[in-house]
N, C-alpha and C. Protein backbone atom coordinates (compact mmCIF):
# COMPACT_ATOMS: atom_id res chain seq x y z
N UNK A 1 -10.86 -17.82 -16.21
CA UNK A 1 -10.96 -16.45 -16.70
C UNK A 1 -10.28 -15.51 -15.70
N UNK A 2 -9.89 -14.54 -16.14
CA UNK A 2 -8.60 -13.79 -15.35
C UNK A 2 -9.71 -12.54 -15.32
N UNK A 3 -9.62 -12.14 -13.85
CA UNK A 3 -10.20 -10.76 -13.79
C UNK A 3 -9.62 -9.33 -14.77
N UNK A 4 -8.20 -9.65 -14.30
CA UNK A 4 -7.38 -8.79 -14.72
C UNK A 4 -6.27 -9.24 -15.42
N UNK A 5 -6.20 -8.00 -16.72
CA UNK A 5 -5.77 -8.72 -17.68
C UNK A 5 -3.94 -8.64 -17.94
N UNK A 6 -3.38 -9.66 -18.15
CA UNK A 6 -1.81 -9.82 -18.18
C UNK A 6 -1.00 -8.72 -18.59
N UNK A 7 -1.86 -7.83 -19.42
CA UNK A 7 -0.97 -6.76 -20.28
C UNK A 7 -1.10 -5.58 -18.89
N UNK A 8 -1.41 -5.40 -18.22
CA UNK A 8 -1.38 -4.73 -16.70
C UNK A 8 -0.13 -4.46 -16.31
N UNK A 9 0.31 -5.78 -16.09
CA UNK A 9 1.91 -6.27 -15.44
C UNK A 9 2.78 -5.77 -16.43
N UNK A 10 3.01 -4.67 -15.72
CA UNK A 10 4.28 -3.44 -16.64
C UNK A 10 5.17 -2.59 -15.33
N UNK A 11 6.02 -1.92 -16.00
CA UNK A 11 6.86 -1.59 -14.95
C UNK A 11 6.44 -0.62 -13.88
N UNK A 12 5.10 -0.35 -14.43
CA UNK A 12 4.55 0.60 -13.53
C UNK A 12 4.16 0.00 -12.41
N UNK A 13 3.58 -1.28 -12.21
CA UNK A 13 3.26 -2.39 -11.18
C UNK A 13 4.22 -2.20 -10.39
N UNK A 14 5.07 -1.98 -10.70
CA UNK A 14 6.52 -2.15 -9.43
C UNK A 14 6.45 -0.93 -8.81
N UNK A 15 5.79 0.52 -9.01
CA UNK A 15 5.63 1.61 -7.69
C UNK A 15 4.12 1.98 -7.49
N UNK A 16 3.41 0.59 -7.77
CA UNK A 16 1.69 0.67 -7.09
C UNK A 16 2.16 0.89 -5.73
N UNK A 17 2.14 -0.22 -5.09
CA UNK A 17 2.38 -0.62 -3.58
C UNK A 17 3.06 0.74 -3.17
N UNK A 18 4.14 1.08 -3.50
CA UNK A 18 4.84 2.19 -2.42
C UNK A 18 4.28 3.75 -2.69
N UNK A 19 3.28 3.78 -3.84
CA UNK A 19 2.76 5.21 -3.66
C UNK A 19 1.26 5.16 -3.09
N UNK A 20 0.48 3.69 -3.32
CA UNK A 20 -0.19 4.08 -2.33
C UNK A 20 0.24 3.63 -0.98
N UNK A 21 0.97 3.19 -0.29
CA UNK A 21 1.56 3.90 0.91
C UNK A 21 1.97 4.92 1.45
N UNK A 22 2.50 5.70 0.53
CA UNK A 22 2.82 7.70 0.30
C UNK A 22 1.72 8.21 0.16
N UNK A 23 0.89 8.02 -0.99
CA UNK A 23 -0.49 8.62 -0.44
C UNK A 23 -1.35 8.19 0.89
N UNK A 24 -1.43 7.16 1.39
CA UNK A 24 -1.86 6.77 2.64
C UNK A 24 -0.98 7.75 3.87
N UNK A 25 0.24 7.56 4.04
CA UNK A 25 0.68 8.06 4.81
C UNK A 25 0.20 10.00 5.03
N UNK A 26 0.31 10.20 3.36
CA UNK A 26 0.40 11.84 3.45
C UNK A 26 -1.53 11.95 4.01
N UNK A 27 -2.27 10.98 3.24
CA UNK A 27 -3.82 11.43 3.98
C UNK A 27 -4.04 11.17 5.11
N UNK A 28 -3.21 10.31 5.93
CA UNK A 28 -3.44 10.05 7.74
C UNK A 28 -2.68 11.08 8.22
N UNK A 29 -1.32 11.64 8.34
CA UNK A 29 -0.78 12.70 8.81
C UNK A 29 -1.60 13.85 8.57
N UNK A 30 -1.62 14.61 7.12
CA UNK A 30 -2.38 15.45 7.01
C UNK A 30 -3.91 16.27 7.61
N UNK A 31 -4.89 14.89 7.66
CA UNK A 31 -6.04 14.90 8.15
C UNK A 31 -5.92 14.88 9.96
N UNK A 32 -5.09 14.22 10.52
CA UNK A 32 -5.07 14.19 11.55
C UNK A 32 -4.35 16.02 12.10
N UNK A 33 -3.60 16.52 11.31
CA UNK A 33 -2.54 17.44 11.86
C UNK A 33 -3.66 18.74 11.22
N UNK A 34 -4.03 18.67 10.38
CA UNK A 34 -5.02 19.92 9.99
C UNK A 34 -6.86 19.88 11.19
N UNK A 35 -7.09 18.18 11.59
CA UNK A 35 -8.00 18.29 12.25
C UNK A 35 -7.92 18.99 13.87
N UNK A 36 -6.15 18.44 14.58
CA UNK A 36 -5.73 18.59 16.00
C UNK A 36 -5.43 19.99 15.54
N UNK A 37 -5.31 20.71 14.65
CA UNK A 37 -5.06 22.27 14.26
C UNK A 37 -6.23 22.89 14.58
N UNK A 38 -6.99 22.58 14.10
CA UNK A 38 -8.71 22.88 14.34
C UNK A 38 -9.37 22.80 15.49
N UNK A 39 -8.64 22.03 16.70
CA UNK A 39 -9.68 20.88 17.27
C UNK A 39 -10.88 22.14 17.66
N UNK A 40 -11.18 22.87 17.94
CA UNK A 40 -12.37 23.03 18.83
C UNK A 40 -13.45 23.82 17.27
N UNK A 41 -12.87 23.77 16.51
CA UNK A 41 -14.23 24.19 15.44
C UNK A 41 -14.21 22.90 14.56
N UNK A 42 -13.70 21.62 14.77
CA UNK A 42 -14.29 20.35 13.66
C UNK A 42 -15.55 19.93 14.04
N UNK A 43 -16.16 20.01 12.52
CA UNK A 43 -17.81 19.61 12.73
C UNK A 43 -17.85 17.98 13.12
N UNK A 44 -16.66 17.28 12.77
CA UNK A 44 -16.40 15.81 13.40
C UNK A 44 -16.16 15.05 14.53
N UNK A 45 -16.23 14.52 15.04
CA UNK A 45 -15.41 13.98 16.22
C UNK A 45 -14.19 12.92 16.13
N UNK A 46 -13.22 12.98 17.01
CA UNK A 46 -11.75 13.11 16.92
C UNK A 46 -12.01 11.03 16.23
N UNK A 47 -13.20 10.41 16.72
CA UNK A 47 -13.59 8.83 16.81
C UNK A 47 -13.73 8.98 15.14
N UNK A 48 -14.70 9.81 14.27
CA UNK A 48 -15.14 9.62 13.41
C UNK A 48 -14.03 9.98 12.46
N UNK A 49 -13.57 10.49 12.81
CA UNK A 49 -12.03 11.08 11.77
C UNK A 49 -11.17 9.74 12.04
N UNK A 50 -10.75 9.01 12.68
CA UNK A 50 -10.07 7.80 12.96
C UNK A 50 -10.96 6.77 12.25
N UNK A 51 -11.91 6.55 11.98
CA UNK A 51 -12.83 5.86 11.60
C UNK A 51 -12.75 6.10 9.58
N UNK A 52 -12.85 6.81 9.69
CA UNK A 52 -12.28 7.05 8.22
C UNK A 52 -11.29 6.64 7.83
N UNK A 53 -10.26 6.98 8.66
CA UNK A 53 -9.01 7.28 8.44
C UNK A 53 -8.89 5.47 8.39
N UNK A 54 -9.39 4.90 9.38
CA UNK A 54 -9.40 3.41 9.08
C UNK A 54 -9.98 2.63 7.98
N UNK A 55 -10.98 3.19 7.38
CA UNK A 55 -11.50 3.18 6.02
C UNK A 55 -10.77 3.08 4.80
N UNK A 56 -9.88 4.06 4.99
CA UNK A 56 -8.89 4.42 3.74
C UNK A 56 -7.24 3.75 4.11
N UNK A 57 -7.22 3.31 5.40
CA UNK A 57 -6.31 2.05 5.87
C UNK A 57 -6.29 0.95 4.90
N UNK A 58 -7.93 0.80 4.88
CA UNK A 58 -8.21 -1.11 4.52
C UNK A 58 -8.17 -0.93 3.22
N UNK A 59 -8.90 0.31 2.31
CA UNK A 59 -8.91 0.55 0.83
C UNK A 59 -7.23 0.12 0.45
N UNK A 60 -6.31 1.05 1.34
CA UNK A 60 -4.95 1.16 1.04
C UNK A 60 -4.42 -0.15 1.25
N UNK A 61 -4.49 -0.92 2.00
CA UNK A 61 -3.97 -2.70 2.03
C UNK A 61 -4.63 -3.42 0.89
N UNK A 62 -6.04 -3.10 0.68
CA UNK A 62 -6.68 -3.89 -0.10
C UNK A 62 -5.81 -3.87 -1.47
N UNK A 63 -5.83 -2.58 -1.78
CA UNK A 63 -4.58 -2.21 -2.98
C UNK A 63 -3.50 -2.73 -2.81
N UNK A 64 -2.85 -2.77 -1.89
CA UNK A 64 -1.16 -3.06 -2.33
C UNK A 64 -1.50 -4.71 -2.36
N UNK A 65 -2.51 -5.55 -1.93
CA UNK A 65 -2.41 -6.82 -1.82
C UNK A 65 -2.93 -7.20 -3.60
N UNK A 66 -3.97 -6.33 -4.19
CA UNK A 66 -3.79 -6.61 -5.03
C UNK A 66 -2.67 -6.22 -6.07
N UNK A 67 -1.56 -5.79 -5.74
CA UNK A 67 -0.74 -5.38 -6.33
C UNK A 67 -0.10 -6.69 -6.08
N UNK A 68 0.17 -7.20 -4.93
CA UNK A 68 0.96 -8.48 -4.59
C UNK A 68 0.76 -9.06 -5.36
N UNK A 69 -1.02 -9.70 -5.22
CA UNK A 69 -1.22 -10.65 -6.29
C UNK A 69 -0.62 -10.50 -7.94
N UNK A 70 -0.72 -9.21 -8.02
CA UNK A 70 -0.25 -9.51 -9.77
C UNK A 70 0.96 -9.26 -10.08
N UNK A 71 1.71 -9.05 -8.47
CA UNK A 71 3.31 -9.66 -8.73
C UNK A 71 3.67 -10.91 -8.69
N UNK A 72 2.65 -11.43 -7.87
CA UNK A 72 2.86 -12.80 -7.80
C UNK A 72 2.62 -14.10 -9.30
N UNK A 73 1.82 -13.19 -9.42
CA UNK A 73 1.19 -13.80 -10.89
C UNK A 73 2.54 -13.76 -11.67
N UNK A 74 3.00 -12.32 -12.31
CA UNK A 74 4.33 -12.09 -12.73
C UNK A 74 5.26 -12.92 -12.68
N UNK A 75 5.41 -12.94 -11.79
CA UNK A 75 6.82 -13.72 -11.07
C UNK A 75 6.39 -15.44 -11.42
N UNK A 76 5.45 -15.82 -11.65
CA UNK A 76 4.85 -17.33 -12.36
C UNK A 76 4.62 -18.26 -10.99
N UNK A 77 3.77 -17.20 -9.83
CA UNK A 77 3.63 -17.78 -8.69
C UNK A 77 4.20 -18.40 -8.05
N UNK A 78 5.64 -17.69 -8.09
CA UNK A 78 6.64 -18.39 -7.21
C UNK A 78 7.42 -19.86 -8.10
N UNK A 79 7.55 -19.64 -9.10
CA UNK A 79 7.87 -21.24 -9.83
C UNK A 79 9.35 -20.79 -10.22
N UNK A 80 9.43 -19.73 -10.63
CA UNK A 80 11.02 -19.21 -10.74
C UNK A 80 11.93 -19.06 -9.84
N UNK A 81 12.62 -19.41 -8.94
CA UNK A 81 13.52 -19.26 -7.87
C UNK A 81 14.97 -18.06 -8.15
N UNK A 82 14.81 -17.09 -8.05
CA UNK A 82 15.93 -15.89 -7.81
C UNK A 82 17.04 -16.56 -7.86
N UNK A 83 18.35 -16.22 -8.13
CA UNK A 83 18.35 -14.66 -9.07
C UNK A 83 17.80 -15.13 -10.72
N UNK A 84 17.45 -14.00 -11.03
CA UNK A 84 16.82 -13.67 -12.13
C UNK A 84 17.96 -12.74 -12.94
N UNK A 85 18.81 -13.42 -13.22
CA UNK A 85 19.95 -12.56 -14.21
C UNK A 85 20.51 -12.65 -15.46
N UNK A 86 19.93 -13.69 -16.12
CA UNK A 86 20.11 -14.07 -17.33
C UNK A 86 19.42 -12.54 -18.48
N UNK A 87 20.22 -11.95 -19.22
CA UNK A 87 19.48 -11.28 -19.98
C UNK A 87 18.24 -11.88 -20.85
N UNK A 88 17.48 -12.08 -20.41
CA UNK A 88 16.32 -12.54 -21.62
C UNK A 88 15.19 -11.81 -20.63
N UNK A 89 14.14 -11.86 -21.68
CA UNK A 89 12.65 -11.27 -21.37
C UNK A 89 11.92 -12.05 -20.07
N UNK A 90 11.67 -12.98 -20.38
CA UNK A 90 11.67 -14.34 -19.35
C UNK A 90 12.08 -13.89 -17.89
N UNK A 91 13.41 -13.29 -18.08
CA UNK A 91 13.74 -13.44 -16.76
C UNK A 91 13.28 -11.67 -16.00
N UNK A 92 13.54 -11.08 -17.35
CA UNK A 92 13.61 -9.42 -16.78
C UNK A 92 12.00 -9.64 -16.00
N UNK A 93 11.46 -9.76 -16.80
CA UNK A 93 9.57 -10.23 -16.24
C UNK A 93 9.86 -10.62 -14.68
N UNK A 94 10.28 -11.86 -14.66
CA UNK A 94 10.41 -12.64 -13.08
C UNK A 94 10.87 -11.81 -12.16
N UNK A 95 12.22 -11.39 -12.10
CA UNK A 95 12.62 -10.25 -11.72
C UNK A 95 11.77 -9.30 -11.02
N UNK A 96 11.21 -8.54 -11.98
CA UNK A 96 10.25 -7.72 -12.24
C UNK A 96 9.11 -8.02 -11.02
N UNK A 97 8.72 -9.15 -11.38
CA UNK A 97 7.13 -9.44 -10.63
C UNK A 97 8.41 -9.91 -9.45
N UNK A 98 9.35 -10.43 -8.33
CA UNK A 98 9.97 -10.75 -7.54
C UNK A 98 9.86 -9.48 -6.63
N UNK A 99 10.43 -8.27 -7.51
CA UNK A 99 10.95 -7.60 -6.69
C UNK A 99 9.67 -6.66 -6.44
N UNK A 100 8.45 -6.28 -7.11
CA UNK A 100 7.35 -6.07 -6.91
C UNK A 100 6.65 -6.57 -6.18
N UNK A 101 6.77 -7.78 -5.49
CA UNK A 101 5.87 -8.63 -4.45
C UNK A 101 6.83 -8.48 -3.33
N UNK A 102 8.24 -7.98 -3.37
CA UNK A 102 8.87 -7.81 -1.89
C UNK A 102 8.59 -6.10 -1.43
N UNK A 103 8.69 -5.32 -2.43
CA UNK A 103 8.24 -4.17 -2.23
C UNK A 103 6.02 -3.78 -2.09
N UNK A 104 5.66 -4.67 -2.56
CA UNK A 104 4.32 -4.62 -1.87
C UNK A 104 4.47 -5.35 -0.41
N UNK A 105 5.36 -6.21 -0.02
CA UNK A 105 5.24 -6.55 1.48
C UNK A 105 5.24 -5.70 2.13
N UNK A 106 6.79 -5.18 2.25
CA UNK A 106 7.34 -3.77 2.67
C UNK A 106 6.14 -2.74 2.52
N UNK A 107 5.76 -2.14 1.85
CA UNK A 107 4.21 -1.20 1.53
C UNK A 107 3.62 -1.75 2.64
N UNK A 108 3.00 -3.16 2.59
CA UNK A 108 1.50 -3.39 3.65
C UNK A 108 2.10 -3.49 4.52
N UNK A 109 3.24 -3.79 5.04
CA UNK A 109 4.04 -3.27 6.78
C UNK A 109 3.98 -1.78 7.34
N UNK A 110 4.31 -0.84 6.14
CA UNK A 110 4.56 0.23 6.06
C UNK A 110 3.32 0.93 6.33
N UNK A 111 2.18 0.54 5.52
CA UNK A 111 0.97 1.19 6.27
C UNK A 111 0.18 0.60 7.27
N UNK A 112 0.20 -0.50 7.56
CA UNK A 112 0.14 -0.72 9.15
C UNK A 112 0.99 -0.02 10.19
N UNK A 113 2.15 0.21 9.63
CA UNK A 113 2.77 0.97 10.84
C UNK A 113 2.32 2.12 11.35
N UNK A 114 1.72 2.92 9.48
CA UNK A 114 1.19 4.35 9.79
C UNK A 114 -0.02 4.62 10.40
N UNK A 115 -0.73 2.99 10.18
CA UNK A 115 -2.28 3.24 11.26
C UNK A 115 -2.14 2.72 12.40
N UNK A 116 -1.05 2.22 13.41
CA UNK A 116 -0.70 2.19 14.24
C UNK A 116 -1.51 3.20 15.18
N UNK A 117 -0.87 4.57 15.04
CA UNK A 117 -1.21 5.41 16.01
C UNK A 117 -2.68 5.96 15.69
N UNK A 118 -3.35 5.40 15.37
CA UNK A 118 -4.63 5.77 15.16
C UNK A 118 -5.65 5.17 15.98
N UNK A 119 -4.93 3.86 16.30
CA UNK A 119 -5.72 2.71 17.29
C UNK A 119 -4.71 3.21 18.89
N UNK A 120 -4.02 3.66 18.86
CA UNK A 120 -3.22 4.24 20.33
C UNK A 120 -3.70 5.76 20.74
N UNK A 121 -4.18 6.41 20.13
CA UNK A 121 -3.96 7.52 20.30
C UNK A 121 -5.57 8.27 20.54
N UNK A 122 -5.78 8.39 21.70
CA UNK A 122 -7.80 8.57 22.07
C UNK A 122 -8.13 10.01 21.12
N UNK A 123 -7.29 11.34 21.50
CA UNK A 123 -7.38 12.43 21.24
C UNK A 123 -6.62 13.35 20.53
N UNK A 124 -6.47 14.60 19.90
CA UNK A 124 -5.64 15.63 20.32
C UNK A 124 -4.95 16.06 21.10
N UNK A 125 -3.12 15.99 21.31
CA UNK A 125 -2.81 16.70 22.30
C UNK A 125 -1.78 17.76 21.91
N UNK A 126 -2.54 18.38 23.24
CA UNK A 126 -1.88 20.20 23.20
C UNK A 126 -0.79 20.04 23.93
């Protein structure tokens, strides 16, 4: 039994992964640059705002991996070997789910990179 169901895998699958990385990115910059704007009236501390912010890290991987998975699925778990250029449905699909599971890689690199400085960085600086 399939959690999730096949009719999912549409072309929209192919910009899951890279917008929630754009939204990830824009809520870690944002929150961090409006909090170090603030620093001496946040009712938070600089730990607990990173702590979130790591929260919505793992939500954001958790997503693009399930995005992987149902490129991977797509793509017929890797059973099709690239290129995918034959005009038929068959292949546009493979394609499809291929290039969706290289662009969710790219995504979960991409927001590890952006929580990078979240684990480097102790404070606010002026």
């Amino acid at each position: 039994m399939r959690l999730i169901p096949k009719e999912i895998e549409s072309l929209w699958t192919l910009f899951t992964a890279p917008t929630i990385w754009a939204l990830h990115f824009l809520a870690c910059y944002i929150t961090v640059a409006v909090f170090c704007a603030k620093a001496g009236s946040a009712s938070v501390s600089f730990d607990a705002m990173r702590l979130a912010l790591g929260a919505v890290t793992i939500a954001a991987l958790a997503g693009i991996a399930a995005s992987a998975y149902l490129a991977w699925r797509q793509w017929g778990f890797g059973s099709g070997d690239p290129p995918h250029d034959e005009p038929t449905r068959r292949d546009r699909l493979l394609f499809q789910g291929f290039a969706t599971l290289l662009l969710s890689g790219l995504s979960f690199v991409a927001v590890v990179f952006v929580a990078v400085p979240l684990l480097l960085i102790g404070a606010c600086q002026t």
